[in-house]
Protein backbone atom coordinates (compact mmCIF):
# COMPACT_ATOMS: atom_id res chain seq x y z
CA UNK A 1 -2.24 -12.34 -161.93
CA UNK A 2 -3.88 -13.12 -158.44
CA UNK A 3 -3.82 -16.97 -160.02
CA UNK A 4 0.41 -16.68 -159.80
CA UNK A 5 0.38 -14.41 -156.50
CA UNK A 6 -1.16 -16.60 -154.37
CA UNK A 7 0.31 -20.01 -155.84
CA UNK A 8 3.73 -18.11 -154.78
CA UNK A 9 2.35 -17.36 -151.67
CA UNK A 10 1.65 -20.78 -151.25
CA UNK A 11 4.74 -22.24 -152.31
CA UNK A 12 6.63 -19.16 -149.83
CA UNK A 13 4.57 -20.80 -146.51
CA UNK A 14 5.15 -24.39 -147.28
CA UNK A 15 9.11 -23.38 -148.02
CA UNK A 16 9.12 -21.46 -144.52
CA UNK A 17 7.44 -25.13 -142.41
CA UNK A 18 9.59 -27.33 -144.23
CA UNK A 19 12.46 -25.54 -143.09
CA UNK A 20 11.29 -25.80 -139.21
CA UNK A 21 12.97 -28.53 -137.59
CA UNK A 22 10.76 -31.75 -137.04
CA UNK A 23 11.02 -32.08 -133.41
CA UNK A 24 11.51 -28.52 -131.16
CA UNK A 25 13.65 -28.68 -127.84
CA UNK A 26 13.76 -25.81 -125.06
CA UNK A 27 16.81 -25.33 -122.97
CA UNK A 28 16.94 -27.27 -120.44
CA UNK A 29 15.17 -25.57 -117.06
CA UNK A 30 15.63 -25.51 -113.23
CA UNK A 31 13.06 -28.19 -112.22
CA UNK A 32 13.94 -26.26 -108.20
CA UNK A 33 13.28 -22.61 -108.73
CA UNK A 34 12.17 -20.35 -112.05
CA UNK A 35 14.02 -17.41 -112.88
CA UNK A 36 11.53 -14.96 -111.62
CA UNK A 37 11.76 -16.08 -107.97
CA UNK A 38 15.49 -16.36 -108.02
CA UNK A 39 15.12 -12.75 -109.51
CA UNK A 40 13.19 -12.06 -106.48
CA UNK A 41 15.66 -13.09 -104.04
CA UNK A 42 18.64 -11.59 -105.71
CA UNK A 43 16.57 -8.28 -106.77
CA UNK A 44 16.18 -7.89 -110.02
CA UNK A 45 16.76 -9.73 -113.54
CA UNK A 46 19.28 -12.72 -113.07
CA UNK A 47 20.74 -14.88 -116.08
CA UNK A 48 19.97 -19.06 -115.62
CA UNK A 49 22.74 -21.95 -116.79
CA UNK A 50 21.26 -25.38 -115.96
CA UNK A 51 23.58 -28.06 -115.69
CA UNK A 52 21.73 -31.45 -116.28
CA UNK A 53 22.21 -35.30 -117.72
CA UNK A 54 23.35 -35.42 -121.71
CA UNK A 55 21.06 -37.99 -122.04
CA UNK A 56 17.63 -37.94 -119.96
CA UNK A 57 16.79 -41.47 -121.04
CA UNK A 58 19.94 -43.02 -119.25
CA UNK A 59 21.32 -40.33 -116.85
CA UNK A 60 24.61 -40.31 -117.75
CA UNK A 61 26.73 -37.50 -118.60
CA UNK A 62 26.34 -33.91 -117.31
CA UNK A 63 26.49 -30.60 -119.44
CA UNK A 64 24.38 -28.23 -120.96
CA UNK A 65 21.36 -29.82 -123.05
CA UNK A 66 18.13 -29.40 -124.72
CA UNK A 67 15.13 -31.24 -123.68
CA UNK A 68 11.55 -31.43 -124.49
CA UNK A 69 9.51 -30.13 -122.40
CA UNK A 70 8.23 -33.43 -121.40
CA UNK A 71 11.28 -34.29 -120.07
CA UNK A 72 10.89 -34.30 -116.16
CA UNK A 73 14.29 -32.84 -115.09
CA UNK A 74 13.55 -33.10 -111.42
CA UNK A 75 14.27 -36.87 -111.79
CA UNK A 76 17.97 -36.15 -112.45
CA UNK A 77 20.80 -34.54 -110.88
CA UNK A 78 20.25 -30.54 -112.00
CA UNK A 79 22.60 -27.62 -110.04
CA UNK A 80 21.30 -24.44 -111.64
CA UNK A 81 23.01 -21.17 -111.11
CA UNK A 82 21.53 -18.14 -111.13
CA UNK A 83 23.33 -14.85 -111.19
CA UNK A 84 22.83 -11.09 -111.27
CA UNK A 85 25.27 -7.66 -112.01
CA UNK A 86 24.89 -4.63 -110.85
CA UNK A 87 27.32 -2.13 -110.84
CA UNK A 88 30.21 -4.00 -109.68
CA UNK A 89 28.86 -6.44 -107.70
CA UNK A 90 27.41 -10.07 -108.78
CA UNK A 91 24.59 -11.29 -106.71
CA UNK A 92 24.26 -15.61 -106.97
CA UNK A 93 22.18 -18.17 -106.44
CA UNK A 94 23.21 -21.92 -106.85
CA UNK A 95 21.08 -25.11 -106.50
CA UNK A 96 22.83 -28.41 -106.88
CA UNK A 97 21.46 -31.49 -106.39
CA UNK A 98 22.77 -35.33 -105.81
CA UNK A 99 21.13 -38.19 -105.36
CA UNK A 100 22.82 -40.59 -103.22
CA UNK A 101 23.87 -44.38 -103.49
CA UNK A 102 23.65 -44.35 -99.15
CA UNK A 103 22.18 -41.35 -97.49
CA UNK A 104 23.41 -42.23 -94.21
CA UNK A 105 27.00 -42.39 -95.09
CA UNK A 106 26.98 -40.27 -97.96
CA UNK A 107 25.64 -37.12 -96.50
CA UNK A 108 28.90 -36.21 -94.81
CA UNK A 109 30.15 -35.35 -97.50
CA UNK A 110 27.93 -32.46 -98.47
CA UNK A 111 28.01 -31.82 -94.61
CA UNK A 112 31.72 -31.14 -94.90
CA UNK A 113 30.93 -27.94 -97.69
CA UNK A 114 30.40 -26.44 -94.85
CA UNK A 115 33.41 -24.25 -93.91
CA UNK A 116 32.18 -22.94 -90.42
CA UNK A 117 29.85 -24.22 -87.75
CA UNK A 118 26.22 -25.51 -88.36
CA UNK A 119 23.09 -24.61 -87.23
CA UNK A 120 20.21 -27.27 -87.72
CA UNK A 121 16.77 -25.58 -89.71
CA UNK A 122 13.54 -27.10 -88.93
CA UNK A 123 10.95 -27.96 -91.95
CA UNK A 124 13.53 -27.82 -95.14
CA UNK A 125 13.96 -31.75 -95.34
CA UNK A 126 16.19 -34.03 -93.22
CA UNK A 127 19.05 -33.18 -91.53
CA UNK A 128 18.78 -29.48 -92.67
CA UNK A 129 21.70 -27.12 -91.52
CA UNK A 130 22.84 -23.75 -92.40
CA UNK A 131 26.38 -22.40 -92.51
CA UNK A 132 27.31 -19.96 -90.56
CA UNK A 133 30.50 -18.50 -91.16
CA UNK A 134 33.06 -18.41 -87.88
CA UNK A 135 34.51 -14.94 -88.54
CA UNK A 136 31.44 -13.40 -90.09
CA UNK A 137 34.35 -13.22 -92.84
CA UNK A 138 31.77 -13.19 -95.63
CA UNK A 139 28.85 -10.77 -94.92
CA UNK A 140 25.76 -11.60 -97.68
CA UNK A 141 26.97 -15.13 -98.22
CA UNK A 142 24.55 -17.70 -96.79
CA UNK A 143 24.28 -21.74 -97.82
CA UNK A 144 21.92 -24.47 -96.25
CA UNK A 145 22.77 -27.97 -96.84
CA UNK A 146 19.80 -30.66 -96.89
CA UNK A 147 18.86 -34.56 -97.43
CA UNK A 148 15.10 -35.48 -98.18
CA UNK A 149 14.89 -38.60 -98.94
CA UNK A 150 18.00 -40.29 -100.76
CA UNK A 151 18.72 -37.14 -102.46
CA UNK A 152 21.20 -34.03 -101.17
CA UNK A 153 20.90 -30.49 -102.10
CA UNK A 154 23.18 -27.73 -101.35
CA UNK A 155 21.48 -24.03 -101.54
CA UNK A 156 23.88 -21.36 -101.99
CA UNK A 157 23.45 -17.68 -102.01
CA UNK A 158 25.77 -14.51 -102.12
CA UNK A 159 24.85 -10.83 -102.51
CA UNK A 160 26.48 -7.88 -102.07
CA UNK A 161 27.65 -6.78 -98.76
CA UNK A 162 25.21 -3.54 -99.02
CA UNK A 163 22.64 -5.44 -100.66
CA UNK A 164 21.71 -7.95 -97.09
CA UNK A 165 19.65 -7.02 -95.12
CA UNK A 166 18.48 -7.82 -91.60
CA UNK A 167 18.03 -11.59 -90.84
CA UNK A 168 15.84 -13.53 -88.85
CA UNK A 169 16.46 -14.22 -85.36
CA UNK A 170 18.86 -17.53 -86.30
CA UNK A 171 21.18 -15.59 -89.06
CA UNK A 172 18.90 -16.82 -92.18
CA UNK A 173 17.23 -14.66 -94.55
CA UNK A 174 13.71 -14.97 -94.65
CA UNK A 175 14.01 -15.33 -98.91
CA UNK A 176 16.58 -17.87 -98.66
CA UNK A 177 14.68 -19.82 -96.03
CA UNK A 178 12.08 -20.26 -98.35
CA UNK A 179 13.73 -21.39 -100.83
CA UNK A 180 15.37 -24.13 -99.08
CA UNK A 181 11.39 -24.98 -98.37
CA UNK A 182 10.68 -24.53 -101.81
CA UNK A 183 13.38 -27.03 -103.12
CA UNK A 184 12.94 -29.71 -100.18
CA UNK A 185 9.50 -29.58 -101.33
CA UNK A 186 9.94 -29.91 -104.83
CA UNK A 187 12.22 -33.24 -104.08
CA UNK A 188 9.29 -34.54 -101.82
């Protein structure tokens, strides 16, 4: 009888690895910022979408995708989004990154995202400005826009209006600020 149990057994475990898949893929991940600091700057649990290449090997085509982990996303084009609910407000975080074909004429272009004046940020890159609203028209909404190198990112962040608090002396959060640093310094 213990002859037939474990020769079941046996025959149960092998079934149960056979019907793993050969090769295992994670969802893709934000090669910029992990959930847990994003949660940090938004304050509390947020949801991740990564939007990367199709195909890793050539670059081309964007969408959602699985990857090995030895996949280095950070050598692509990656805008990850990070969001939060509470109550009846939605706290975000967006990263999106570009590489460009010529910095010095493509960079006005993610210059112009910029709806109201600029102020220029020291240490996050090249050419690092925030966005400061004209009309203070959107309280808890702040975005810096930066080159390092040949590649653009545009950081993006909106919380609730009750949520903000006070900002350093030049408008930016202090969380935010860092991670602008933390992405610049990841493309370095």
């Amino acid at each position: 009888m213990k002859v037939v149990l474990w020769t079941w057994m046996a025959v149960l475990v092998l079934a149960f690895f056979g019907a793993l898949p050969a090769e295992c893929h994670a969802q893709a991940k934000c090669p910029w910022l992990n959930a847990a600091t994003a949660a940090g700057v938004l304050g509390g649990e947020v949801q991740m979408a990564v939007t990367a290449p199709v195909d890793p090997g050539t670059g081309k085509g964007i969408g959602a995708a699985s990857y090995s982990d030895e996949v280095r996303m950070d050598r692509f084009d990656v805008s990850c989004d990070f969001s939060r609910k509470a109550e009846s407000s939605v706290f975000t975080l967006n990263i999106s990154v570009k590489t460009m074909a010529d910095s010095a004429k493509d960079f006005a272009s993610f210059l112009a995202l910029c709806t109201g004046s600029t102020v220029p940020l020291r240490g996050i890159g090249s050419e690092a400005v925030q966005c400061v609203s004209k009309d203070n028209s959107h309280p808890g909404y702040e975005q810096v826009i930066a080159r390092v190198r040949d590649r653009a990112f545009v950081l993006t962040v909106s919380r609730a209006v009750k949520a903000t608090v006070a900002a350093s002396e030049n408008g930016l959060r202090d969380d935010t600020r860092n991670t602008a640093e933390q992405v610049a310094g990841s493309l370095f």
